[in-house]
Protein backbone atom coordinates (compact mmCIF):
# COMPACT_ATOMS: atom_id res chain seq x y z
CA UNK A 1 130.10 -104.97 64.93
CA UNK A 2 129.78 -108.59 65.88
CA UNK A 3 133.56 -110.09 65.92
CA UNK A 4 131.79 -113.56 65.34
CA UNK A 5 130.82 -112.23 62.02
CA UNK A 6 133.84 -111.02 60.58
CA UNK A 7 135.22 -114.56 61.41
CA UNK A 8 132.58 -116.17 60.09
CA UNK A 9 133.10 -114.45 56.77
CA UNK A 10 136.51 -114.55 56.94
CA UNK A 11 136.75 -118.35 57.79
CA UNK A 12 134.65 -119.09 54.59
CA UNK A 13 136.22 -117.01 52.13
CA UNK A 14 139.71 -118.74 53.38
CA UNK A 15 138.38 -122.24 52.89
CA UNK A 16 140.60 -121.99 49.78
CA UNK A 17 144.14 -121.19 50.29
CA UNK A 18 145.84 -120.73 46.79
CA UNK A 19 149.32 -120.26 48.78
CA UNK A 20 149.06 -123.91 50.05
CA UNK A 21 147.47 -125.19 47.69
CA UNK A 22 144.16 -126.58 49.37
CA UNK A 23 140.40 -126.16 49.19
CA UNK A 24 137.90 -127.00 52.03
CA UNK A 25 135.53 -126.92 49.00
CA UNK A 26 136.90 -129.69 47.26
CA UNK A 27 135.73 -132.74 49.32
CA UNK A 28 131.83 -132.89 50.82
CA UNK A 29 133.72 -134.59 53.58
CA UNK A 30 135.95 -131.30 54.31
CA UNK A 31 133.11 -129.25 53.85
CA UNK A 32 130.62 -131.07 56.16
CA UNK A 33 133.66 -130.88 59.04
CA UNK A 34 133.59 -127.32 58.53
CA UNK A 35 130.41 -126.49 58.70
CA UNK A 36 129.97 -128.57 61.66
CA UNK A 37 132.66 -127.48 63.76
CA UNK A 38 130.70 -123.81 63.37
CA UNK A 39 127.37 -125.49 64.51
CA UNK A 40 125.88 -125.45 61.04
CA UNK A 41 124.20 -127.62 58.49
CA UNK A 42 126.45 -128.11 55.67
CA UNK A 43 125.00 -126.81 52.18
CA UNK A 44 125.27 -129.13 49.07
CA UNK A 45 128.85 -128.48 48.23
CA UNK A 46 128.01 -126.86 44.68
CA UNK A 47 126.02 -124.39 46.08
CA UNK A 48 128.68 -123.45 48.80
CA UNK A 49 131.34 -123.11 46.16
CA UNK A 50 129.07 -120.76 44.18
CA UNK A 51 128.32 -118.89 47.23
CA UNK A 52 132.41 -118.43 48.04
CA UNK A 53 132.68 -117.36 44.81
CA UNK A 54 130.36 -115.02 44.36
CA UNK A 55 131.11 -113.04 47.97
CA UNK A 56 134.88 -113.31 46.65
CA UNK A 57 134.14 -111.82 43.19
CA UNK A 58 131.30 -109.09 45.40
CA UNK A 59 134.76 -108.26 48.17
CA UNK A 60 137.07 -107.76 44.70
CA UNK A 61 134.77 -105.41 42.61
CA UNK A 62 135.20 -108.28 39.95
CA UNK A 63 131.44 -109.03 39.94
CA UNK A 64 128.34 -107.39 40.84
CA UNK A 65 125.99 -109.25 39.62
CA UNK A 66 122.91 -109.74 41.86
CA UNK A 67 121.59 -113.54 42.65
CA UNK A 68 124.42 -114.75 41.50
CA UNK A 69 123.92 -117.12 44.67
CA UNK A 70 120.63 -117.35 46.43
CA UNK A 71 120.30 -117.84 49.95
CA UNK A 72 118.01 -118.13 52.33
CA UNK A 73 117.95 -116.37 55.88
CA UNK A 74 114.29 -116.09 58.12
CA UNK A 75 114.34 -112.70 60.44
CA UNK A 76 112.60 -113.83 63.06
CA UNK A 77 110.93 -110.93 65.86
CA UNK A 78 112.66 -110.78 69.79
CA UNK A 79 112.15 -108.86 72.27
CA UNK A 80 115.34 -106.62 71.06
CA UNK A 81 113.97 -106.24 67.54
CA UNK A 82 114.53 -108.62 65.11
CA UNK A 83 117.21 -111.70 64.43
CA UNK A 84 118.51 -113.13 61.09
CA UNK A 85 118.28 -116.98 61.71
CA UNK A 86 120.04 -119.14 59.34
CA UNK A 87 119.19 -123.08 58.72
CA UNK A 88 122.93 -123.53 57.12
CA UNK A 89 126.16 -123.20 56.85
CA UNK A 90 126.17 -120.78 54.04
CA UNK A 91 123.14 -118.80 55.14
CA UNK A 92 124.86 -117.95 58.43
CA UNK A 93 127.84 -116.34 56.01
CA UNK A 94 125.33 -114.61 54.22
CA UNK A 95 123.16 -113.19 57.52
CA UNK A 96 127.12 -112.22 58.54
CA UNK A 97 127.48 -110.56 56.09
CA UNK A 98 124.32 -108.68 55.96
CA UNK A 99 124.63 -107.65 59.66
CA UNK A 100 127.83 -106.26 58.39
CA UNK A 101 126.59 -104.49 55.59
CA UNK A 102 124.10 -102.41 57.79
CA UNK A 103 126.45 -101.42 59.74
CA UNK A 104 129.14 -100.36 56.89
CA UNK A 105 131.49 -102.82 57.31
CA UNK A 106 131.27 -104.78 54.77
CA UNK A 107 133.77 -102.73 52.55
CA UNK A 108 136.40 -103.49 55.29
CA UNK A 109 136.43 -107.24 54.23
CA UNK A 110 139.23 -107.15 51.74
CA UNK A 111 140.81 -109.53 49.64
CA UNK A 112 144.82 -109.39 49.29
CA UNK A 113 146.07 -108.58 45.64
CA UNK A 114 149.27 -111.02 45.42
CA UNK A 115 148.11 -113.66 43.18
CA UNK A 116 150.20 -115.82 45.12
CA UNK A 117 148.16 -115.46 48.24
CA UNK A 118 144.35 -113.81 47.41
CA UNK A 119 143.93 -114.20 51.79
CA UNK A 120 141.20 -112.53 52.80
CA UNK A 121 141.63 -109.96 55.76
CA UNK A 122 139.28 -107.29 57.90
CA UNK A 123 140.84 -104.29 56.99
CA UNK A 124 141.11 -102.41 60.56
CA UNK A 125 142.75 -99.29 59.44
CA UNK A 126 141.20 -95.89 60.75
CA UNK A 127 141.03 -94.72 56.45
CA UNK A 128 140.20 -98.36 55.62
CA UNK A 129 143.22 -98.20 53.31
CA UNK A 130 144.76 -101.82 53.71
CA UNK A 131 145.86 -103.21 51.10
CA UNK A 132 147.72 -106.36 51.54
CA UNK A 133 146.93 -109.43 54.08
CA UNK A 134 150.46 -108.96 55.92
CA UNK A 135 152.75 -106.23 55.24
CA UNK A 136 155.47 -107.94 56.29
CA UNK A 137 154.82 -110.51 53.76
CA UNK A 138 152.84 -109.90 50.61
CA UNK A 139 153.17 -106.30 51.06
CA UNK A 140 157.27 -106.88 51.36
CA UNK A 141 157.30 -109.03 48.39
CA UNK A 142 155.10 -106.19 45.99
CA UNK A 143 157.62 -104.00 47.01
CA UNK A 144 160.63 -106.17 46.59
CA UNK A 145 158.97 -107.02 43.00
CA UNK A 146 158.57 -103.64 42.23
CA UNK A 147 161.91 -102.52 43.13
CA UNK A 148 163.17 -105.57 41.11
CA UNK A 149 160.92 -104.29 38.11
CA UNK A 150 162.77 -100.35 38.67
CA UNK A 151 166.02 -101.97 37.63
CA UNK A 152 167.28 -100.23 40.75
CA UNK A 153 170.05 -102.43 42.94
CA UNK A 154 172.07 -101.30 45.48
CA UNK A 155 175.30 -102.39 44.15
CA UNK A 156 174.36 -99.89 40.84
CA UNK A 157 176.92 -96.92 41.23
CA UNK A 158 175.14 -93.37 41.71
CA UNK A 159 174.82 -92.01 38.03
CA UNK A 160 177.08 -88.70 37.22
């Protein structure tokens, strides 16, 4: 497994961050930087928003419709076997994350369920059964919530 991929994947599902408020994605400006400080061509914006959103909706469950974004990536022939070669910045997400779907990791990118935060993460656990960005943070405040929701508090006396 290529570590450049996983950040690569990760890096452009995170260009929104719904806990800060802010969206790579909303300015061609923003997007251009980005894709340029990872050596790539930047796609016309709309498609690069469709493409985030359709690898977030594919990493949820919440969509699995095919060509919902359309991307091209040339495999070109080496003396090792063969290379996926992208021409953007959104084609070298999408050869990423092919790469990491032959080698069955793909399921390990993982999107965080607090509505409040929706990070995405590479889920490194042996059973792959990760469920929140940070435990320490979003998985503290589920918890805290759902203690809150028991109607259990500490200063409740033991019931006789």
């Amino acid at each position: 497994m290529s570590e450049a991929d996983v950040s690569l994947v990760l890096a452009f599902l995170n260009t929104r961050d719904v806990e800060a408020d802010t969206d790579v994605l909303r300015s061609v400006r923003e997007w251009r930087e980005w894709a340029l400080d990872r050596g790539h061509r930047p796609d016309p914006l709309p498609e690069a928003v469709r493409a985030r959103d359709t690898l977030r909706a594919l990493v949820t469950g919440t969509d699995r419709t095919p060509g919902a974004a359309r991307v091209t990536v040339d495999v070109v022939t080496t003396g090792d076997g063969a290379e996926l070669v992208s021409r953007t910045a959104v084609a070298a997400v999408f050869a990423a994350v092919a790469r990491l779907t032959a080698l069955g990791r793909w399921n390990r990118i993982k999107i965080c369920p607090d509505t409040a935060c929706r990070w995405a993460f590479y889920d490194r656990s042996r059973n792959r059964s990760r469920t929140w960005c940070s435990m320490r943070v979003c998985g503290n405040r589920a918890k805290a919530r759902s203690f809150r929701q028991r109607g259990i508090t500490e200063s409740s006396p033991p019931e006789r």
